[in-house]
C-alpha atoms as a PDB file:
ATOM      1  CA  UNK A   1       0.000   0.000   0.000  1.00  0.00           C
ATOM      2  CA  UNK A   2       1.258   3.846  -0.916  1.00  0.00           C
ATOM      3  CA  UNK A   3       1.938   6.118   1.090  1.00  0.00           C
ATOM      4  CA  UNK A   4      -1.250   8.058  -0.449  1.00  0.00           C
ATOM      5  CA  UNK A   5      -3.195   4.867   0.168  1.00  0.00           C
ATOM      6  CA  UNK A   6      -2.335   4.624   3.536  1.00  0.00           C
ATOM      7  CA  UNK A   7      -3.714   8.543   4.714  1.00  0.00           C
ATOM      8  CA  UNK A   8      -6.714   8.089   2.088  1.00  0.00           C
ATOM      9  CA  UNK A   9      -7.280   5.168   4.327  1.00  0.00           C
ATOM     10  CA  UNK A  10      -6.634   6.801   7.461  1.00  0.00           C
ATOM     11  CA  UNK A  11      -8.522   9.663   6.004  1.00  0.00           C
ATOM     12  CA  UNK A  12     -11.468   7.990   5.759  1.00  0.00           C
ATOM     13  CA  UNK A  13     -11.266   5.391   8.818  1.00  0.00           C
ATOM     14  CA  UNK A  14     -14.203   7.085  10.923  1.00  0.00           C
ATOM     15  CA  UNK A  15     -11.364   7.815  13.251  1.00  0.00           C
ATOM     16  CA  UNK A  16     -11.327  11.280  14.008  1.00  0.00           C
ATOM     17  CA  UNK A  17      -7.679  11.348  15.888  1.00  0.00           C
ATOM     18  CA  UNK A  18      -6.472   9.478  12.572  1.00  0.00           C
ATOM     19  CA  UNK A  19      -8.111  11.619   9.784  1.00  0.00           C
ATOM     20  CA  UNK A  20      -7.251  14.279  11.921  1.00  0.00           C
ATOM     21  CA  UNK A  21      -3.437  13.106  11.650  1.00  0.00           C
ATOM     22  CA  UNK A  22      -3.932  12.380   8.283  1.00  0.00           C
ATOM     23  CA  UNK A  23      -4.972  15.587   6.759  1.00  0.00           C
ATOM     24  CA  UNK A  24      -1.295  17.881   6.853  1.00  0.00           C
ATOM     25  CA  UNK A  25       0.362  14.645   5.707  1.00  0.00           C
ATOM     26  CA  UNK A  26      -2.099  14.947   2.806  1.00  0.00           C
ATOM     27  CA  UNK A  27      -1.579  18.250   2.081  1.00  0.00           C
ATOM     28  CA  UNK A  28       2.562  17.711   2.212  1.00  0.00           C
ATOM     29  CA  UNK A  29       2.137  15.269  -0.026  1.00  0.00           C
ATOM     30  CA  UNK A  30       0.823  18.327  -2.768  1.00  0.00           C
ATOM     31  CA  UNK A  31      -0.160  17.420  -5.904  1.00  0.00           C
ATOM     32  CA  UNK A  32       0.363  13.801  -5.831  1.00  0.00           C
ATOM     33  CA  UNK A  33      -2.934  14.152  -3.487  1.00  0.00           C
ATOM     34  CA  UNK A  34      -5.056  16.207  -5.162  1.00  0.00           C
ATOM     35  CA  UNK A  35      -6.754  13.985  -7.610  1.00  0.00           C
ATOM     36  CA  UNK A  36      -7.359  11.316  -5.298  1.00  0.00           C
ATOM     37  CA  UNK A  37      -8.849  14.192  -3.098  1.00  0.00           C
ATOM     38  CA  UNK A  38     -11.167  15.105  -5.392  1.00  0.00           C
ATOM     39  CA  UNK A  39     -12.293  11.799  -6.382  1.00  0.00           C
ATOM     40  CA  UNK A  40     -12.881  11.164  -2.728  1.00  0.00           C
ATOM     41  CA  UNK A  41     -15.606  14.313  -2.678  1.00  0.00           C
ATOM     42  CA  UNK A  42     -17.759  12.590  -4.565  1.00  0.00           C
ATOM     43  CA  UNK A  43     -18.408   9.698  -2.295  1.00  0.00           C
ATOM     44  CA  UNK A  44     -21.780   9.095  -1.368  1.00  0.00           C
ATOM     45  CA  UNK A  45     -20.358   9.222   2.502  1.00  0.00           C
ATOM     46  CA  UNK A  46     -20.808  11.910   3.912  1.00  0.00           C
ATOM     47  CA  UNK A  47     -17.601  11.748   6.208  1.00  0.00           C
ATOM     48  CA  UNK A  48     -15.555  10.916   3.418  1.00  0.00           C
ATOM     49  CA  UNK A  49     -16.721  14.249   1.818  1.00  0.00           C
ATOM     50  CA  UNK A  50     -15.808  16.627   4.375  1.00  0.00           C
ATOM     51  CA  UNK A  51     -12.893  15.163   5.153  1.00  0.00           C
ATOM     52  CA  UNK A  52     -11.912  14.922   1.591  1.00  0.00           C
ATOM     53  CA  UNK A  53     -13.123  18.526   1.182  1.00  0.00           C
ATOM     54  CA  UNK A  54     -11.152  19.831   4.581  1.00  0.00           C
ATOM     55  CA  UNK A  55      -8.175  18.703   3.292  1.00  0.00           C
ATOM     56  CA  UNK A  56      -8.277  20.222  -0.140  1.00  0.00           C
ATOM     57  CA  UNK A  57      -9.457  23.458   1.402  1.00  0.00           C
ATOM     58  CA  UNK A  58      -6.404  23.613   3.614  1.00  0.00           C
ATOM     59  CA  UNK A  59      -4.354  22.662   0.806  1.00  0.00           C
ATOM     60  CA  UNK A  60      -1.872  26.098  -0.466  1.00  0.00           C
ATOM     61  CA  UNK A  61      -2.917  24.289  -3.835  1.00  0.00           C
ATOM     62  CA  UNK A  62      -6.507  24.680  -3.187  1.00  0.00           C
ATOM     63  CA  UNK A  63      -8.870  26.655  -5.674  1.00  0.00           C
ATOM     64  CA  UNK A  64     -11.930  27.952  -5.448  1.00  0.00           C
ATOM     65  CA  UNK A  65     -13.666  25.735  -8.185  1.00  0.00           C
ATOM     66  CA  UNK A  66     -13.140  23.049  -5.877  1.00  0.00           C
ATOM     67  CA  UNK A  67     -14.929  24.335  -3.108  1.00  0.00           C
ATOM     68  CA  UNK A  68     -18.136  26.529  -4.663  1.00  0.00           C
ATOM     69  CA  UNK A  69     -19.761  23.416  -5.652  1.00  0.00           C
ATOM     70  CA  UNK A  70     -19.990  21.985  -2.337  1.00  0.00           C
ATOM     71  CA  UNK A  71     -22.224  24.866  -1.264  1.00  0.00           C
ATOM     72  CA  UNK A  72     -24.710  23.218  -2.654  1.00  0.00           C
ATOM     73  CA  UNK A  73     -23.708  19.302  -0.611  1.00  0.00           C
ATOM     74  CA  UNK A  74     -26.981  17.877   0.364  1.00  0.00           C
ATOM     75  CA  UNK A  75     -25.465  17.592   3.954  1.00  0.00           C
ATOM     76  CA  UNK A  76     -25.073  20.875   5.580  1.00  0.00           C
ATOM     77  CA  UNK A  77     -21.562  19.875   7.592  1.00  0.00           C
ATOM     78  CA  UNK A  78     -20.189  19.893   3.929  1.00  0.00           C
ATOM     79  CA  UNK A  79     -21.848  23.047   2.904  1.00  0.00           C
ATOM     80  CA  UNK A  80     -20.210  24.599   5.915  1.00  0.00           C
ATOM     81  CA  UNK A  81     -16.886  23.035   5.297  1.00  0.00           C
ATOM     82  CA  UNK A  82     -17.218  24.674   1.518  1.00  0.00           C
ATOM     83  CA  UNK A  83     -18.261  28.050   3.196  1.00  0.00           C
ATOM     84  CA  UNK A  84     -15.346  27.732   5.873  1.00  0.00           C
ATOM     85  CA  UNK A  85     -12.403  26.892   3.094  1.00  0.00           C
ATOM     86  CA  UNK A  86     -13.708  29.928   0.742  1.00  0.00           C
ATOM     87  CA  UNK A  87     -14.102  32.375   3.720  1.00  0.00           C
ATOM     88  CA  UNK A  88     -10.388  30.876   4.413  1.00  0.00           C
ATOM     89  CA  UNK A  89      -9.394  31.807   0.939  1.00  0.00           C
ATOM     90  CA  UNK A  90     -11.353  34.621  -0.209  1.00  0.00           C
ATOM     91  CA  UNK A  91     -11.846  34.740  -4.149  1.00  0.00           C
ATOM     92  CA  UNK A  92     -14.259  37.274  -5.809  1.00  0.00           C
ATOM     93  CA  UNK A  93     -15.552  34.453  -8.447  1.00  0.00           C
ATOM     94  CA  UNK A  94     -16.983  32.632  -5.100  1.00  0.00           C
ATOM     95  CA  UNK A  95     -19.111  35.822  -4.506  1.00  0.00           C
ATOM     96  CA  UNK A  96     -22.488  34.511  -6.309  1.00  0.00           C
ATOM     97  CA  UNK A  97     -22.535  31.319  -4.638  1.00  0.00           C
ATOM     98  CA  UNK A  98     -21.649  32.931  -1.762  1.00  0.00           C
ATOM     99  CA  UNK A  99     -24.798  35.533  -2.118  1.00  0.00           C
ATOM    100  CA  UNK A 100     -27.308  32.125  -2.544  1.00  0.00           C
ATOM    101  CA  UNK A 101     -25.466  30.438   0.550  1.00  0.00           C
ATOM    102  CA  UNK A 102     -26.851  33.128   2.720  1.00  0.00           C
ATOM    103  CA  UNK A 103     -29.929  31.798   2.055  1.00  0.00           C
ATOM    104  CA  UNK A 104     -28.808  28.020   3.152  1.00  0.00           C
ATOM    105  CA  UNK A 105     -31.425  26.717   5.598  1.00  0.00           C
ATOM    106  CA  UNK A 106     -28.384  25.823   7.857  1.00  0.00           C
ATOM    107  CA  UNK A 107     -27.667  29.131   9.581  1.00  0.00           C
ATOM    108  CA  UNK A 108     -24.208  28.338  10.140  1.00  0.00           C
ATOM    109  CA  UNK A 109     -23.402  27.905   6.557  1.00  0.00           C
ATOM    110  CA  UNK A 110     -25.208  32.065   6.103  1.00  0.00           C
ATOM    111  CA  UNK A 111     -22.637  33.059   8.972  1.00  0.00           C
ATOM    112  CA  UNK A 112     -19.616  31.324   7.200  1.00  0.00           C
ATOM    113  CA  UNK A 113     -20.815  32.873   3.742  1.00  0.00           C
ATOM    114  CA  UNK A 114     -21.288  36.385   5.466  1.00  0.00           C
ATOM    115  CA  UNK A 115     -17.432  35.777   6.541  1.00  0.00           C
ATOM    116  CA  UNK A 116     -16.285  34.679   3.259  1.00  0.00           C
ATOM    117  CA  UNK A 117     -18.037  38.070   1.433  1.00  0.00           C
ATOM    118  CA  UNK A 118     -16.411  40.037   3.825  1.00  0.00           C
ATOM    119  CA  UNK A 119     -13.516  38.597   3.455  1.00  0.00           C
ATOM    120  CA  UNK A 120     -13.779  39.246  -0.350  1.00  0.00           C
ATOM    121  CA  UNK A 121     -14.782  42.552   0.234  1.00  0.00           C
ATOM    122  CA  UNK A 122     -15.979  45.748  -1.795  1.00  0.00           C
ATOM    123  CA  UNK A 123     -16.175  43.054  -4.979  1.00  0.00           C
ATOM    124  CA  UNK A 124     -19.125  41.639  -3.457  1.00  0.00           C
ATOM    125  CA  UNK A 125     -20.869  44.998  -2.667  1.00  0.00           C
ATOM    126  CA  UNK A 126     -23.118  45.571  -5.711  1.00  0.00           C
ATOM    127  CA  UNK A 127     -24.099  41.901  -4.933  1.00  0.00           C
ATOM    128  CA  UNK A 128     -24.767  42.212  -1.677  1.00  0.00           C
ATOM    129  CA  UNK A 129     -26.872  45.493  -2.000  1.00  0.00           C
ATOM    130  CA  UNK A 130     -29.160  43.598  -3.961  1.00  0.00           C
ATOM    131  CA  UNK A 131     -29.695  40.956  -1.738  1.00  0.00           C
ATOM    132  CA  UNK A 132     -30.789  43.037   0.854  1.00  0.00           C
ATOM    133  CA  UNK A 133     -33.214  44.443  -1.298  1.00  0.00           C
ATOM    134  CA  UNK A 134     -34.753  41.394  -2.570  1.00  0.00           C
ATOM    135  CA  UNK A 135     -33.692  38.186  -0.847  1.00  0.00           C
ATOM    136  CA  UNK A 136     -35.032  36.379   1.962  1.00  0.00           C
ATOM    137  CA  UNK A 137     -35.868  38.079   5.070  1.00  0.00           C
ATOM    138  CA  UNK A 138     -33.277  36.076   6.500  1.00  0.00           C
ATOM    139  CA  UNK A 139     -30.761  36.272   3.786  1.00  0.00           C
ATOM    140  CA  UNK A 140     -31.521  40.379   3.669  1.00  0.00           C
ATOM    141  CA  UNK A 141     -29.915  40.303   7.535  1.00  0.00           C
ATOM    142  CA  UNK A 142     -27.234  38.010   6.881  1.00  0.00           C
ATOM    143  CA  UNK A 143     -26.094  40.297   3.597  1.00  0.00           C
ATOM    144  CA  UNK A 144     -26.691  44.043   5.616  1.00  0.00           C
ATOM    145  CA  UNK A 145     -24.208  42.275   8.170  1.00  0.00           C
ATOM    146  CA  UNK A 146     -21.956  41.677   5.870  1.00  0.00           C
ATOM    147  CA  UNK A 147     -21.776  45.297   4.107  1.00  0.00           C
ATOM    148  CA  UNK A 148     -21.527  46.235   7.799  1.00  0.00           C
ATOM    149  CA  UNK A 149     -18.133  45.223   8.003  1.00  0.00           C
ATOM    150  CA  UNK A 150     -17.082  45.986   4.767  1.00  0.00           C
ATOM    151  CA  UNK A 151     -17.784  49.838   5.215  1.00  0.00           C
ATOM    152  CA  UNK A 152     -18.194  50.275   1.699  1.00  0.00           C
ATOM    153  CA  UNK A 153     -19.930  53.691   1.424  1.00  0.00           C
ATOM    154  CA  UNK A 154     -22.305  52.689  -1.576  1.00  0.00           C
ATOM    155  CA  UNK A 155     -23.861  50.746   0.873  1.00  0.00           C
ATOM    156  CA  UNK A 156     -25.690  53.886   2.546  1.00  0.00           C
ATOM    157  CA  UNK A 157     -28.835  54.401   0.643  1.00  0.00           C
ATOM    158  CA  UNK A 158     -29.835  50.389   1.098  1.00  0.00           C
ATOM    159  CA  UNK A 159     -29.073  51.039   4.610  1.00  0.00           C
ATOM    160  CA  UNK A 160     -30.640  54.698   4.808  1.00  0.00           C
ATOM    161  CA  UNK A 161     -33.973  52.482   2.954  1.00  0.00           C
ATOM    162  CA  UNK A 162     -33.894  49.802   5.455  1.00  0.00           C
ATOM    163  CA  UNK A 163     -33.822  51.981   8.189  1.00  0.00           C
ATOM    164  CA  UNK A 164     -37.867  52.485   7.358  1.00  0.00           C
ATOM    165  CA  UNK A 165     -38.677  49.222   7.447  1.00  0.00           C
ATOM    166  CA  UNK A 166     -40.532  47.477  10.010  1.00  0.00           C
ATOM    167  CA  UNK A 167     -37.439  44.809  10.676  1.00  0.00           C
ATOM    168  CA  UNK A 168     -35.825  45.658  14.210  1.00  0.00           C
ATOM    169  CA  UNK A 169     -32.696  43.617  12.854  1.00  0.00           C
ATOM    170  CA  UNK A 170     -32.586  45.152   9.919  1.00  0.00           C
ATOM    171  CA  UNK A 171     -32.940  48.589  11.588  1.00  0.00           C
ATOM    172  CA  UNK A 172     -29.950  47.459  13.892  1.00  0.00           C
ATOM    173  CA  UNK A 173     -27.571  46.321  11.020  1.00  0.00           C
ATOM    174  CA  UNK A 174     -28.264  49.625   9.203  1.00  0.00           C
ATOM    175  CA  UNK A 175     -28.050  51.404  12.282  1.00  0.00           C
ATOM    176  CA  UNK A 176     -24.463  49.909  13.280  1.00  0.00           C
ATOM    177  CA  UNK A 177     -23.634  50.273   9.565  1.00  0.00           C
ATOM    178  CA  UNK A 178     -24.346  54.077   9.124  1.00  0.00           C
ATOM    179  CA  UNK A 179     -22.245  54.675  12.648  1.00  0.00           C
ATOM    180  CA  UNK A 180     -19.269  53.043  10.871  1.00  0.00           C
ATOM    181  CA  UNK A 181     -19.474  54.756   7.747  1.00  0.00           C
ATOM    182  CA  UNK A 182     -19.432  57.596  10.335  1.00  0.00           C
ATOM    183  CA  UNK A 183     -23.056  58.591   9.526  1.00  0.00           C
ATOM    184  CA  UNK A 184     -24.301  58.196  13.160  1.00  0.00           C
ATOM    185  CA  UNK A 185     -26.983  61.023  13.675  1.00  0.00           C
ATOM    186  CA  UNK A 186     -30.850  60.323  14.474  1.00  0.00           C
ATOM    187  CA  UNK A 187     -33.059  59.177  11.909  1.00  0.00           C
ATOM    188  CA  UNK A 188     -36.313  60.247  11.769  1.00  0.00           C
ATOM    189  CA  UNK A 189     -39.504  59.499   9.471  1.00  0.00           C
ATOM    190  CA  UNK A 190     -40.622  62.715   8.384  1.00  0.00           C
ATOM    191  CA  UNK A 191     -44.659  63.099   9.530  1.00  0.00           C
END
């Protein structure tokens, strides 16, 4: 048995001490890994996946086309994997898959992608802007949090707009947002 062989195995063993071990012995191993790496995210195991998918994202070799599709993994300990290694390794073609993740049913994988878009930063701002104006209640939140820490000022009229609606979240995020962008006066609904 290879030396490959041997970590895939231990990899995949259901021994979380072992894969554990395994994974930076993977990723020294470089590009002798990487195809047997991918072909191990497509198992229909679960485990195997996000180990498989760990270890990639970890990888210096890693790239983002690896990654974006698992935002979409049935099982949401993969999606948030995915959303971990891009936030990890922030890449402005992630952006758009990043924008749907925030409206993953698993709120963990929204926080990671919130992380990931701010890590990308004033590339995902147009994106972002629209996604608070017509997403998902809860994707609207997640996205205004993430302009939040961007500070990008073309932000202000979506947050200036939000601060009328009837969302106390919302309100907050634009709130906290405005105060940033140094903006922090009293905002009142003219009668």
């Amino acid at each position: 048995m290879s030396a490959l062989q041997s970590l895939l195995k231990d990899l995949t063993s259901g021994d979380e001490p072992r894969a554990e071990k395994a994974v930076p012995a993977l990723i020294e191993l470089g590009e002798e890994a990487i195809p047997a790496l991918l072909d191990l995210t497509n198992s229909a195991d679960v485990d195997a996946r996000w180990w498989a998918l760990r270890t990639l994202a970890q990888s210096p070799l890693a790239r983002t086309v690896w990654l974006v599709p698992f935002l979409n993994d049935p099982a949401p300990e993969v999606r948030q994997c995915a959303a971990l290694g891009l936030a990890n390794k922030p890449d402005e073609s992630a952006a758009p898959a990043l924008i749907q993740a925030l409206s993953d049913e698993d709120t963990l994988v929204g926080n990671l992608a919130v992380k990931a878009l701010v890590n990308i930063g004033k590339p995902a701002v147009p994106s972002l802007i629209e996604k608070v104006k017509s997403g998902l209640q809860s994707a609207r939140i997640l996205a205004l949090r993430a302009l939040v820490e961007i500070r990008d000022p073309r932000a202000i009229p979506v947050m200036m707009h939000v601060m009328e609606e009837d969302s106390a979240l919302l309100q907050h995020w634009a709130k906290e947002g405005l105060e940033r962008l140094g903006l922090d006066m009293v905002y009142m609904k003219p009668e």
